[in-house]
Protein backbone atom coordinates (compact mmCIF):
# COMPACT_ATOMS: atom_id res chain seq x y z
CA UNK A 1 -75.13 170.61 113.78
CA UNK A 2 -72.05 169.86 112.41
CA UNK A 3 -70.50 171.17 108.99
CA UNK A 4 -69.53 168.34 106.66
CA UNK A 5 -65.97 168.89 104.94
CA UNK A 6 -62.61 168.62 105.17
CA UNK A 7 -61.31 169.02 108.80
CA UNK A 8 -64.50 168.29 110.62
CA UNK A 9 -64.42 164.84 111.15
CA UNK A 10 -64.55 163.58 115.15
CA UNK A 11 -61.32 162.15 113.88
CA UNK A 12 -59.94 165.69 113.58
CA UNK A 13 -61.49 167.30 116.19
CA UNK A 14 -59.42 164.51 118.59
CA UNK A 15 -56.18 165.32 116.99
CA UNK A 16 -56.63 168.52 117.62
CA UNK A 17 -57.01 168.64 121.18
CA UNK A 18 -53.62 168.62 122.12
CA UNK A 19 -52.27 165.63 121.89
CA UNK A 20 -53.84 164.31 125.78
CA UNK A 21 -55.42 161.13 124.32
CA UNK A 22 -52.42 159.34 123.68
CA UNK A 23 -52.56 159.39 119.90
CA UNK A 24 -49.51 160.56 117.85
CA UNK A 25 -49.84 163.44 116.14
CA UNK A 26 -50.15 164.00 112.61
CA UNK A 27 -47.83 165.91 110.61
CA UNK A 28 -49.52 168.87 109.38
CA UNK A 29 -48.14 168.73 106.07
CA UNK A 30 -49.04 165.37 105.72
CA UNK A 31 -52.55 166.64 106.43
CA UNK A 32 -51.71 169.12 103.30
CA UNK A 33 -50.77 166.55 101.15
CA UNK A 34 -53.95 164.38 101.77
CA UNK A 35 -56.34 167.32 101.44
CA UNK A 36 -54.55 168.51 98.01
CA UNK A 37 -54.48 165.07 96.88
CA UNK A 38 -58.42 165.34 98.09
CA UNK A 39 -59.54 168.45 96.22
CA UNK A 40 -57.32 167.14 92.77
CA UNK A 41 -59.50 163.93 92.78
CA UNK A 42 -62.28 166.48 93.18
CA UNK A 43 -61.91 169.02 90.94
CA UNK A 44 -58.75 167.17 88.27
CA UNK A 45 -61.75 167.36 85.45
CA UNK A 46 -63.08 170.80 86.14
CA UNK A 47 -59.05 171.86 86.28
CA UNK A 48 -57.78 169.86 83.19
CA UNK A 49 -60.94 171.83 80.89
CA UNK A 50 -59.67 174.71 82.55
CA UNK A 51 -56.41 174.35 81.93
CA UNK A 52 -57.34 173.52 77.79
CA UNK A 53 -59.47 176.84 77.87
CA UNK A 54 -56.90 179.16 79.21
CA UNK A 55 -53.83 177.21 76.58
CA UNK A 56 -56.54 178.17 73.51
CA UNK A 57 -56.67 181.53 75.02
CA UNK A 58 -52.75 181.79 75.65
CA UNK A 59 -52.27 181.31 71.40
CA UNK A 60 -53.62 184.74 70.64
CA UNK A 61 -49.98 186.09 69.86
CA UNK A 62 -47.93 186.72 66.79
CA UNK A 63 -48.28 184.55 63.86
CA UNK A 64 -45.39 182.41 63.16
CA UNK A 65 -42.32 184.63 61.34
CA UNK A 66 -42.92 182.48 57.79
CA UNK A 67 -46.46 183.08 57.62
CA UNK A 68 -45.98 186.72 58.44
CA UNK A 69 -43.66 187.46 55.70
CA UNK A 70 -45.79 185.21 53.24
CA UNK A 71 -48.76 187.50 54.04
CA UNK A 72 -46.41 190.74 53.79
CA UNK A 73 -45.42 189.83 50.57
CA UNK A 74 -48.56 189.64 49.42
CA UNK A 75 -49.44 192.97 50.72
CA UNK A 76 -46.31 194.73 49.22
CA UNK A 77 -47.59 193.37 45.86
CA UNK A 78 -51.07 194.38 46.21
CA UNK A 79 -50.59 197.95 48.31
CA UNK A 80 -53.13 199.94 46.42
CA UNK A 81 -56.12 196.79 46.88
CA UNK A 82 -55.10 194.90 49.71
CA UNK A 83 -58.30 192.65 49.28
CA UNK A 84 -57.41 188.96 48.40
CA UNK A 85 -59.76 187.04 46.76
CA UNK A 86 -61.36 184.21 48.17
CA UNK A 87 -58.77 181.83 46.05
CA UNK A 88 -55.96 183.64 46.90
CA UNK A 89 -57.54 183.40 50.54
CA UNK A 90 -57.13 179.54 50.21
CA UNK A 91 -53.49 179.65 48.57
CA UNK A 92 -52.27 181.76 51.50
CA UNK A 93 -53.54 179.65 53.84
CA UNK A 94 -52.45 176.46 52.26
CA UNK A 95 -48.84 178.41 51.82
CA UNK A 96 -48.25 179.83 55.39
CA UNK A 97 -50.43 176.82 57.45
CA UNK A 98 -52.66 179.25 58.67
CA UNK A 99 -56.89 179.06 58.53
CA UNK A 100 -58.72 181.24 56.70
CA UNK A 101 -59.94 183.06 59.80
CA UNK A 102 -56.75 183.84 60.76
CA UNK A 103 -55.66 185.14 57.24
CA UNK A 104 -58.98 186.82 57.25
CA UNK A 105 -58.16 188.87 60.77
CA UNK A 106 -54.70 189.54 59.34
CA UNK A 107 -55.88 191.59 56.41
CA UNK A 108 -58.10 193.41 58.71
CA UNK A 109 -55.84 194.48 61.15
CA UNK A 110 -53.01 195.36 58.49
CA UNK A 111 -55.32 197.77 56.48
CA UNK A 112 -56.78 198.92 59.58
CA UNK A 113 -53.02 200.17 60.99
CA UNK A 114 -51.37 200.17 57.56
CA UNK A 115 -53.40 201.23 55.09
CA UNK A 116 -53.98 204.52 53.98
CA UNK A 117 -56.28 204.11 50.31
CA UNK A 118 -55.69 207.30 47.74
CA UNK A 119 -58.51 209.85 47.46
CA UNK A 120 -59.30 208.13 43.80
CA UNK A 121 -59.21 204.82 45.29
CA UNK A 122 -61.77 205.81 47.71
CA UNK A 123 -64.40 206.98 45.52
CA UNK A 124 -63.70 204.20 43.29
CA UNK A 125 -64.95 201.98 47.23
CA UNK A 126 -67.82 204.28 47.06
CA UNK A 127 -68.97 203.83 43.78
CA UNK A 128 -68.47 200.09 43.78
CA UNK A 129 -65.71 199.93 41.36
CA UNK A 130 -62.33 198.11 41.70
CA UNK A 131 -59.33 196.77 40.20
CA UNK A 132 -60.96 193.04 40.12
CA UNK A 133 -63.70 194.31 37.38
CA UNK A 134 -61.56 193.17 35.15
CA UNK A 135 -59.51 196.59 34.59
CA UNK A 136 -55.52 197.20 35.73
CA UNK A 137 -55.43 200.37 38.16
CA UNK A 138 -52.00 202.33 37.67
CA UNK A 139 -51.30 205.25 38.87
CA UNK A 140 -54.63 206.67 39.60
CA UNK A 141 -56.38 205.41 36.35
CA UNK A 142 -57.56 202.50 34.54
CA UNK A 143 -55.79 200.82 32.28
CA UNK A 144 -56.75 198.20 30.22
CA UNK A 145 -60.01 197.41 27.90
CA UNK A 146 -62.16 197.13 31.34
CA UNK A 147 -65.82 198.46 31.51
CA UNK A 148 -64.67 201.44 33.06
CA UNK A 149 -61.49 202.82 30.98
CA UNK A 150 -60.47 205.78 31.85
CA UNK A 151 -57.01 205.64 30.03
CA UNK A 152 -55.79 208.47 27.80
């Protein structure tokens, strides 16, 4: 029984018998050539979707430097509730190109490494409340004519 494949043709198995039959011999890189050019006709599909999976996969970097700075900006203005709502979710990504998932995972990963909430703000997490009920938080306290006031 013979293997089918490349290099088991009878064709081969002549050449390769040392050269007695009178034949000329065939350049072994010319042999290379033909079986890469073989195997590309082959496999060119299965390599080109590989190729487009591993290019989606290379992206997973750093943001470009505009957006980043966009996005910081916003965070230096909104330190002590780094939570954007879901319009100002739109407006950033509109304003630094980015989609929302990626402004989204950006938020997440900045308050996860950056963020350090005060004791007050944490309760206020735990009890539900926060500065987008309609009340300014300054300085630890309410301000404002919110539901929960807790001004002087």
């Amino acid at each position: 029984d013979k293997c089918e494949g490349v290099g088991s043709s009878e064709d081969d198995q002549d050449n390769n018998s040392g050269g007695e039959t009178g034949q000329p011999e065939i350049d072994p890189r010319a042999e290379d050539r033909e079986l890469k050019n073989h195997l590309l006709k082959k496999y060119s599909g299965y390599l080109s979707s590989l190729k487009q999976e591993l290019s989606k996969k290379k992206k997973k970097g750093k943001l470009p430097k505009d957006a980043r700075q966009k996005l910081l900006s916003w965070w230096e203005l909104h330190y002590k509730w780094p939570y954007p709502s879901e319009s100002e979710k739109v407006a950033l990504a509109e304003s630094t190109g980015l989609d929302q998932k990626q402004i989204n995972n950006w938020f997440i990963n900045q308050r996860k490494r950056h963020w350090k909430p005060s004791e007050d703000m944490q309760f206020m997490v735990m009890d539900g409340l926060h500065p987008q009920s309609g009340a300014l938080y300054m300085e630890g306290h309410y301000m404002g004519e919110g539901p929960y006031r807790l001004g002087p």
